[in-house]
N, C-alpha and C. Protein backbone atom coordinates (compact mmCIF):
# COMPACT_ATOMS: atom_id res chain seq x y z
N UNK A 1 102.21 80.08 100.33
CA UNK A 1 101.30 80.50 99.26
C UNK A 1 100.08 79.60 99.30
N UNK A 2 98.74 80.21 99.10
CA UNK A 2 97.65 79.17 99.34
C UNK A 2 97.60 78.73 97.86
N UNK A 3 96.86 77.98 98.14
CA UNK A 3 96.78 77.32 97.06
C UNK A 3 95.74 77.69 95.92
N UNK A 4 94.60 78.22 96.65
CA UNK A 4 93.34 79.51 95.89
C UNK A 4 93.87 80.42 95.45
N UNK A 5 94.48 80.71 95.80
CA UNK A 5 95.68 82.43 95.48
C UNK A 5 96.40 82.46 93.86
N UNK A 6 97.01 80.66 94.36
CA UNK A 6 97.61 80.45 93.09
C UNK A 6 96.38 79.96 91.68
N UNK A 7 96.11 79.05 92.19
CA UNK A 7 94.52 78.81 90.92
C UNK A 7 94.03 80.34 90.18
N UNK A 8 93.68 81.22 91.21
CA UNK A 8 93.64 82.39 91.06
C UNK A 8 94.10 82.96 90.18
N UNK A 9 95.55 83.09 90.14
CA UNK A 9 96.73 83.99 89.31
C UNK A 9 96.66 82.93 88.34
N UNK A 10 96.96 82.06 88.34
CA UNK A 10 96.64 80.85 87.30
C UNK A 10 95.87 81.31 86.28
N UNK A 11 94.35 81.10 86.78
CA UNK A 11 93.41 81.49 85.95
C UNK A 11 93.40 82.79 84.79
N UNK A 12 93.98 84.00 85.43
CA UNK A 12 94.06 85.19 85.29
C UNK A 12 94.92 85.33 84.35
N UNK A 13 96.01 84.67 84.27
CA UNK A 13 96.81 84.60 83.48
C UNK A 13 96.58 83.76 82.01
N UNK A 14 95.59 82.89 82.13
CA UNK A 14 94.54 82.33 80.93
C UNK A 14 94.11 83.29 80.56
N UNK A 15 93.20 83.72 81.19
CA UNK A 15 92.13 85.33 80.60
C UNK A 15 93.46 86.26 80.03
N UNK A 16 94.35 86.38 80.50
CA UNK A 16 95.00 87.79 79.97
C UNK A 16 95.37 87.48 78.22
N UNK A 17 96.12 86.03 78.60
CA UNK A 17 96.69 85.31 77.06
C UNK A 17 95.25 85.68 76.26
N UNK A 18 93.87 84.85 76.90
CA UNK A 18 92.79 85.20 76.06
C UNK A 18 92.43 86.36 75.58
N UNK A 19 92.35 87.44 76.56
CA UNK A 19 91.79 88.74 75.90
C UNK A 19 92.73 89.48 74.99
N UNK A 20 94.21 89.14 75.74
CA UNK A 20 94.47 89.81 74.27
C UNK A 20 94.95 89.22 72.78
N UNK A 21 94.63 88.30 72.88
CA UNK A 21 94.08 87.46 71.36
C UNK A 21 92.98 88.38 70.83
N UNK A 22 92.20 88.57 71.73
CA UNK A 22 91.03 88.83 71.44
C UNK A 22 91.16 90.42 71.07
N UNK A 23 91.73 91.10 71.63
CA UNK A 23 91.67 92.48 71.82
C UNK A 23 92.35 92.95 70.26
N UNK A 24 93.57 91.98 69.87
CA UNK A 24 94.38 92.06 68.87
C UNK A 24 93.64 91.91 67.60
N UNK A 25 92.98 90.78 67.57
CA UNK A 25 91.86 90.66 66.37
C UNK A 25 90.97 91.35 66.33
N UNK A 26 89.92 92.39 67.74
CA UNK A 26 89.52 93.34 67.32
C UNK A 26 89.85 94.50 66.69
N UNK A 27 91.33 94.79 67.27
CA UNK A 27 92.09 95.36 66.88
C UNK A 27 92.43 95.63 65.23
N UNK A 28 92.57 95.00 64.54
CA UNK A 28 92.78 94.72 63.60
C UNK A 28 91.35 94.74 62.38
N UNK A 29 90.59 94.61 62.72
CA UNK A 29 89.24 94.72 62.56
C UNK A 29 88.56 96.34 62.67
N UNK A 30 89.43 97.14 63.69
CA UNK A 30 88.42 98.66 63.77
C UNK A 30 89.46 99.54 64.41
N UNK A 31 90.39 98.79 64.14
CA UNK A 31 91.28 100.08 64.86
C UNK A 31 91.89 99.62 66.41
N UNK A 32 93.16 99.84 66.86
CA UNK A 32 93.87 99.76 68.37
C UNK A 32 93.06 100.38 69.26
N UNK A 33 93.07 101.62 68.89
CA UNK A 33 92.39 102.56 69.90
C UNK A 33 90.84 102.65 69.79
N UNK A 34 90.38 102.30 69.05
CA UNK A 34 89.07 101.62 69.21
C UNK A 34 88.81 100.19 69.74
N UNK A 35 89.32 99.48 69.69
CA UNK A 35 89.10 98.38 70.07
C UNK A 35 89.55 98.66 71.93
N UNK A 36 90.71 99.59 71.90
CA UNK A 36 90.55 99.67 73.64
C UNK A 36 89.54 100.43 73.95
N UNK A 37 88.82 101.09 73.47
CA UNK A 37 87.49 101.88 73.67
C UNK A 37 86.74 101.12 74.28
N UNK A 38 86.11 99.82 73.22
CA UNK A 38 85.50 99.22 73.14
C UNK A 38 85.45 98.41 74.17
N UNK A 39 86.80 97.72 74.29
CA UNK A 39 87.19 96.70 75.63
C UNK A 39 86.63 97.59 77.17
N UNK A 40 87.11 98.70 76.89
CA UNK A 40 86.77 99.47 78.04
C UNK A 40 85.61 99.41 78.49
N UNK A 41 84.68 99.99 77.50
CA UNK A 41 83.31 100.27 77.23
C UNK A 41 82.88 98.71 77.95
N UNK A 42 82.77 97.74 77.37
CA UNK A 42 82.11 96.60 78.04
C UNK A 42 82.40 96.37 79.51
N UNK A 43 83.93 96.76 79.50
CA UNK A 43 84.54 95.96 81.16
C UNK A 43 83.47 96.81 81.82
N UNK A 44 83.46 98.14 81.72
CA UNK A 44 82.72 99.04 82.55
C UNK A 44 81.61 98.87 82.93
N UNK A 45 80.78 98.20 82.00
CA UNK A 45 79.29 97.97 81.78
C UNK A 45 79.23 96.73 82.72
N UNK A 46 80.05 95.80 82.47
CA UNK A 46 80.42 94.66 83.12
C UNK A 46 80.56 94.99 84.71
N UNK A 47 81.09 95.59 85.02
CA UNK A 47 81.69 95.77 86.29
C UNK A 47 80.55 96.65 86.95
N UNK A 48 79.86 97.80 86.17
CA UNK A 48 78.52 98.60 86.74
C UNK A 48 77.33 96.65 87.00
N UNK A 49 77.19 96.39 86.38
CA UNK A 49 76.27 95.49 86.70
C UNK A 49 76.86 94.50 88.02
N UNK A 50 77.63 94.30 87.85
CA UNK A 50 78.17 93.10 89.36
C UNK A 50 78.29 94.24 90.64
N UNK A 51 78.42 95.70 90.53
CA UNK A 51 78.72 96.17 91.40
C UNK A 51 77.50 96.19 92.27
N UNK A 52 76.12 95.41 91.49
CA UNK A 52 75.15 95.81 91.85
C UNK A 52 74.52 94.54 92.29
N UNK A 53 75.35 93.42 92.10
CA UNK A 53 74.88 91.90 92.65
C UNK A 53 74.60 92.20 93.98
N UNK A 54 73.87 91.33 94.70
CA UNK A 54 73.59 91.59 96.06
C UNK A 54 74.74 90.51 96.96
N UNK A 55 74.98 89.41 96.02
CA UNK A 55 75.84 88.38 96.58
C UNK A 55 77.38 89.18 96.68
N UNK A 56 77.51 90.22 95.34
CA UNK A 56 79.06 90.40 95.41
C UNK A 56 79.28 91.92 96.12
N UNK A 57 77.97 92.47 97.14
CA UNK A 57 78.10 94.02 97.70
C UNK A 57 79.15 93.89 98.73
N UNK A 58 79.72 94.99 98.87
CA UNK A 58 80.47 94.91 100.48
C UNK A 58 80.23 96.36 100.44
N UNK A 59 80.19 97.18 102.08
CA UNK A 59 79.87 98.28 102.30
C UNK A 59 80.59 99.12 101.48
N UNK A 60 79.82 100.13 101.43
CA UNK A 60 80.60 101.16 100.41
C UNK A 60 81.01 102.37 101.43
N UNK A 61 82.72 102.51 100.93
CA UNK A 61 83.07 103.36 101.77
C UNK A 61 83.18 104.72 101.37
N UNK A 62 82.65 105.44 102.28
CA UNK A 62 83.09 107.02 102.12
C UNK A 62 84.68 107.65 101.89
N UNK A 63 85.26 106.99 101.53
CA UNK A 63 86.45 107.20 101.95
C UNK A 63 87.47 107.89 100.41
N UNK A 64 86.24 108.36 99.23
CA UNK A 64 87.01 108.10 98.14
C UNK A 64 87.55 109.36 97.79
N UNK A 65 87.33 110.04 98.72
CA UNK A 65 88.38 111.55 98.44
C UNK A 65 89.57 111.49 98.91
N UNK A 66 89.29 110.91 100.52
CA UNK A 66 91.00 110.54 101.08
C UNK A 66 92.46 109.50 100.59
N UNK A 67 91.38 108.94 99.32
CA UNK A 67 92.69 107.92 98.51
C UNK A 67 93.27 109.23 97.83
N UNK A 68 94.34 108.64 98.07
CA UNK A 68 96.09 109.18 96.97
C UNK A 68 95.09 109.08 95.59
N UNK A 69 95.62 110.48 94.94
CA UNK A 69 94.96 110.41 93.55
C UNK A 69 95.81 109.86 92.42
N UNK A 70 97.02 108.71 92.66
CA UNK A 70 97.67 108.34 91.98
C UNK A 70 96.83 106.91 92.01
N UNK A 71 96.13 106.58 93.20
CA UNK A 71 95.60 104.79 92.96
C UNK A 71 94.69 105.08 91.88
N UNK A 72 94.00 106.41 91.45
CA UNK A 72 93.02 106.62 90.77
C UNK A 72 93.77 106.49 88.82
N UNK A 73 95.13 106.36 88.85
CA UNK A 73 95.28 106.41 87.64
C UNK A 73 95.73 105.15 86.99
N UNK A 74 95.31 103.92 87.79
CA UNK A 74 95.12 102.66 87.17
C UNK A 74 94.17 102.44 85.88
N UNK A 75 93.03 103.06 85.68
CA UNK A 75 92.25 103.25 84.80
C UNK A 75 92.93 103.50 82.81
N UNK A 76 94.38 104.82 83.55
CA UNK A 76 95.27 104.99 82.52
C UNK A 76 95.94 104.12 81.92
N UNK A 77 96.66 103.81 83.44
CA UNK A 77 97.39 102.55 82.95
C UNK A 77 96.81 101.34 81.76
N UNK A 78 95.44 100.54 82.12
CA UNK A 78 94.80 99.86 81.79
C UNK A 78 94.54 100.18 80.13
N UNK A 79 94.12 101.64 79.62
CA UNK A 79 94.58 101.81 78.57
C UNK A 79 95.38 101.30 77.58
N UNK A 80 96.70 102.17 78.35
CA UNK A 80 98.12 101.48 77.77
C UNK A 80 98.07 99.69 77.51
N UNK A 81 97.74 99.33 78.57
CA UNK A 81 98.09 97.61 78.39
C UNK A 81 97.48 97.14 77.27
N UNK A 82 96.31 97.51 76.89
CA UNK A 82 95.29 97.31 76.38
C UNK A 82 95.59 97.51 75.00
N UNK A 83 96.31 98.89 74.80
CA UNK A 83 96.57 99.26 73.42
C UNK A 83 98.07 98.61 73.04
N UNK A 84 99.10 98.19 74.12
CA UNK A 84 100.15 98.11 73.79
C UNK A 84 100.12 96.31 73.43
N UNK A 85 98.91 95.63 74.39
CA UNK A 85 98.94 93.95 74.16
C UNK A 85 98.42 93.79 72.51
N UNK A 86 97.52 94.80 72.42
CA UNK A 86 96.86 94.39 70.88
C UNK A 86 98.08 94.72 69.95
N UNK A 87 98.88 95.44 70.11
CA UNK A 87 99.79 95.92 69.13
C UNK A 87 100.49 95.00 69.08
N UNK A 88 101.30 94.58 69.95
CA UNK A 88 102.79 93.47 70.32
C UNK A 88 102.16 92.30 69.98
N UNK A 89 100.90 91.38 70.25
CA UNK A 89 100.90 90.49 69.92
C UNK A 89 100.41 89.69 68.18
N UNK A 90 99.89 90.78 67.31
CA UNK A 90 99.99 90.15 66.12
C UNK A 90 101.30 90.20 65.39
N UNK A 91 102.37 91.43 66.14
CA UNK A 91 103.88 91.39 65.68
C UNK A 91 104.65 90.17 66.06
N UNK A 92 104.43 89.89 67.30
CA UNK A 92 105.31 88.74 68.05
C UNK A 92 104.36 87.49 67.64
N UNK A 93 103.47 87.36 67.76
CA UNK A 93 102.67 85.99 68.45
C UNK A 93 102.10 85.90 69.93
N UNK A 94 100.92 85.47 70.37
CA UNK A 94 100.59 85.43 71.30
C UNK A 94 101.95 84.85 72.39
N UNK A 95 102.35 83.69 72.15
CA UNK A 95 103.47 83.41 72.96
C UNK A 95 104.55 84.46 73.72
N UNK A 96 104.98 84.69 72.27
CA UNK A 96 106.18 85.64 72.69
C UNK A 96 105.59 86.84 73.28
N UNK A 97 104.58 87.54 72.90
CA UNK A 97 104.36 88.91 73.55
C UNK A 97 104.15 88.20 75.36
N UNK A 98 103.08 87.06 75.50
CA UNK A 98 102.90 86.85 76.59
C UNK A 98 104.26 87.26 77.88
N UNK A 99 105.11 86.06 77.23
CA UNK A 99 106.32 85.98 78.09
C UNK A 99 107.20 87.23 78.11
N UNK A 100 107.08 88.10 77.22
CA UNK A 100 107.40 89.47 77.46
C UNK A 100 106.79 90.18 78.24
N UNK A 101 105.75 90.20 78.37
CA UNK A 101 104.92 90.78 79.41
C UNK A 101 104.94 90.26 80.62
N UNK A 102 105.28 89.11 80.61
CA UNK A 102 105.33 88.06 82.05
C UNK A 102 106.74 88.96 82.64
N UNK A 103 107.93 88.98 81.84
CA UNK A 103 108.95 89.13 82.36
C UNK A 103 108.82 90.34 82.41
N UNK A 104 108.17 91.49 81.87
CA UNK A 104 107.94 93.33 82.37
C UNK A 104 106.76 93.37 83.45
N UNK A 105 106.09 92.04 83.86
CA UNK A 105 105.35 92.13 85.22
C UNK A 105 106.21 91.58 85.90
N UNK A 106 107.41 90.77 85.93
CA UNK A 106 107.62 90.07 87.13
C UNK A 106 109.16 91.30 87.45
N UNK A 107 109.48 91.58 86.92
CA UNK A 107 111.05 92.67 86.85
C UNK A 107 110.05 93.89 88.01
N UNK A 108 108.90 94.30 87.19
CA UNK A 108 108.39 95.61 87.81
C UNK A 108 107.66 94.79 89.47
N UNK A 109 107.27 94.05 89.24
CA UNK A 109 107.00 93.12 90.72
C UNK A 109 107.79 93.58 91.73
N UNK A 110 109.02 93.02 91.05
CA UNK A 110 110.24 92.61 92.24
C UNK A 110 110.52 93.85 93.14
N UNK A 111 110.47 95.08 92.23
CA UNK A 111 110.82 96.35 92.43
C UNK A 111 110.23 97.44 93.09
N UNK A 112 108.62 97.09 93.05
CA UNK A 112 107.54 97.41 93.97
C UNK A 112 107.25 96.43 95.26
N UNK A 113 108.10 95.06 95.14
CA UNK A 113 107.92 94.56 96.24
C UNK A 113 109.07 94.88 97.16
N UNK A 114 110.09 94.95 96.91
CA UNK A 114 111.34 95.69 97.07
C UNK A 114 111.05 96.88 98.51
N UNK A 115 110.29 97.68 97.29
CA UNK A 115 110.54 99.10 97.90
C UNK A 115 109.28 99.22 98.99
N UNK A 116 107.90 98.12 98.64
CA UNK A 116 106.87 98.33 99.80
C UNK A 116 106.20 99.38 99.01
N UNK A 117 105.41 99.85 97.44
CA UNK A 117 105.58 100.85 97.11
C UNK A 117 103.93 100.86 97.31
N UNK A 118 103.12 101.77 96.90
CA UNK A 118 101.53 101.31 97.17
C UNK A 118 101.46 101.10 97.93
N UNK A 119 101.71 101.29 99.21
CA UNK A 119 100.83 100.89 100.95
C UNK A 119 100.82 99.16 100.76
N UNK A 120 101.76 98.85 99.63
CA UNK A 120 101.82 97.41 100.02
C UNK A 120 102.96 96.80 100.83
N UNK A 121 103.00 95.42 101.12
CA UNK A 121 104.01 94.71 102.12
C UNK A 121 104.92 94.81 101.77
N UNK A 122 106.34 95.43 102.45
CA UNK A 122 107.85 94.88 101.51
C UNK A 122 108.26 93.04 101.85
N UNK A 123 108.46 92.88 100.80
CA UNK A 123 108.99 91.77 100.24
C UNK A 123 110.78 92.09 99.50
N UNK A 124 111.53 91.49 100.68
CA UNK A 124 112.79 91.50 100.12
C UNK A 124 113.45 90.90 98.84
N UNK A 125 114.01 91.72 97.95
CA UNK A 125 114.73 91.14 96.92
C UNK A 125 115.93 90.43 97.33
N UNK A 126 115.55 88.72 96.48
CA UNK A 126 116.69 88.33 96.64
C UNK A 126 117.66 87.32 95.74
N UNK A 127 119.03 87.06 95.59
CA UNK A 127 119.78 86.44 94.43
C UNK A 127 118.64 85.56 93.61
N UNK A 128 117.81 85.24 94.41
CA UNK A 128 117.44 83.88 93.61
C UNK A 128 116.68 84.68 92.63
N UNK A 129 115.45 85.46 93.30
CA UNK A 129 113.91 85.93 92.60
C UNK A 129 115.02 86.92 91.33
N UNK A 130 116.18 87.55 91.16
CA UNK A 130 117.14 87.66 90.29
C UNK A 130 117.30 87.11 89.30
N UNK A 131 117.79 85.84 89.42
CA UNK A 131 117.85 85.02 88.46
C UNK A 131 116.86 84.27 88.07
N UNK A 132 115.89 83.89 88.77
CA UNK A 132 114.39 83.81 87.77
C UNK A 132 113.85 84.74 86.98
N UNK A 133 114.06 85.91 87.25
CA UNK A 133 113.65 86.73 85.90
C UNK A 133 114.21 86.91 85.26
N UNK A 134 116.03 86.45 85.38
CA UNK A 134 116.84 86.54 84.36
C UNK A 134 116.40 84.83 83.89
N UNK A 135 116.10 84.11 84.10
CA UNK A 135 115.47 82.89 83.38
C UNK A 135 114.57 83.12 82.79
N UNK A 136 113.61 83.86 83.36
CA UNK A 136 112.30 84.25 81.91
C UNK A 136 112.75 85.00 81.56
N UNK A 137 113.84 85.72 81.57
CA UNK A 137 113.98 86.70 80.02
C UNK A 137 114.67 85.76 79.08
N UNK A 138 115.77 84.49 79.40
CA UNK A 138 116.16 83.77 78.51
C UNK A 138 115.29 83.00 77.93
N UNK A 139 113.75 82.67 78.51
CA UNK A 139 113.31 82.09 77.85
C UNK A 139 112.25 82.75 76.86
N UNK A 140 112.30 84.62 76.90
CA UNK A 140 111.76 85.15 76.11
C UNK A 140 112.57 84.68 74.75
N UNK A 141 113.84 84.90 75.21
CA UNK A 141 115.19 84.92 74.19
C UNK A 141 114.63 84.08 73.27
N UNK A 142 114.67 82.77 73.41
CA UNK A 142 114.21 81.19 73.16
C UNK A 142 113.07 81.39 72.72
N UNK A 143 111.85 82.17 72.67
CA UNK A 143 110.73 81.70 72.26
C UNK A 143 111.15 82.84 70.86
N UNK A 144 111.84 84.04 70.99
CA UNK A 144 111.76 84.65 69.49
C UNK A 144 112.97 83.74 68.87
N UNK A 145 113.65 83.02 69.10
CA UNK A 145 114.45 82.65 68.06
C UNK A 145 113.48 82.15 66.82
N UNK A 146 113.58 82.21 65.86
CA UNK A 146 112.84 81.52 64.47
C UNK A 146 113.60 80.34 64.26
């Protein structure tokens, strides 16, 4: 594992705890499904402007009819997360929703790495990567105890 890779996921995993703090208190303020509107609305705006940096271009490929029209429904997905993080975390607490989510990304991980699913690499499941997610689910356990 490099070590950029990890800083990387690191980082990302700051921003996620952050935004949806953030997303939750908008949330709460104008509405779930407005506030994922909203989130949307900026990322988009966000992402139209960098697409247009000259430092961050890479060729643009013709290629966007021949993608599987299932990579195209990440957009949906993103929704959901969006509406389901603002919901779960003023019920739980930022903590607990986090590590719930950690452990419904790392379970669904294992299982797409498993199978090679997405034109991605298989990565074998094994006893151990098992019982680490049965360790973060005990330590979901542990963070809702009151």
């Amino acid at each position: 594992m490099g070590i950029f890779g990890a800083v990387m996921a690191f980082f990302s995993g700051v921003l996620m705890a952050v935004q949806g703090s953030m997303n939750a208190g908008l949330g709460k303020h104008v509405g779930v499904i407005r506030a994922t509107l909203v989130v949307h609305l900026v990322g988009s705006l966000v992402a139209l402007v960098l697409v247009f940096l000259p430092f961050l271009r890479t060729p643009m490929s013709r290629k966007w009819l021949e993608v599987s029209w299932v990579y195209y429904l990440g957009g949906i997905l993103g929704v959901g997360i969006i509406y389901l993080v603002a919901v779960s975390i003023p019920k739980l607490g930022v903590a607990v929703a986090t590590t719930l989510i950690i452990v419904g990304q790392v379970g669904t991980a294992l299982i797409i790495d498993h199978l090679g699913l997405f034109g991605l690499l298989r990565v074998q499941f094994t006893w151990q990567k098992g019982i680490g997610v049965l360790l973060l689910a005990a330590g979901a356990l542990l963070l809702l105890k009151k």
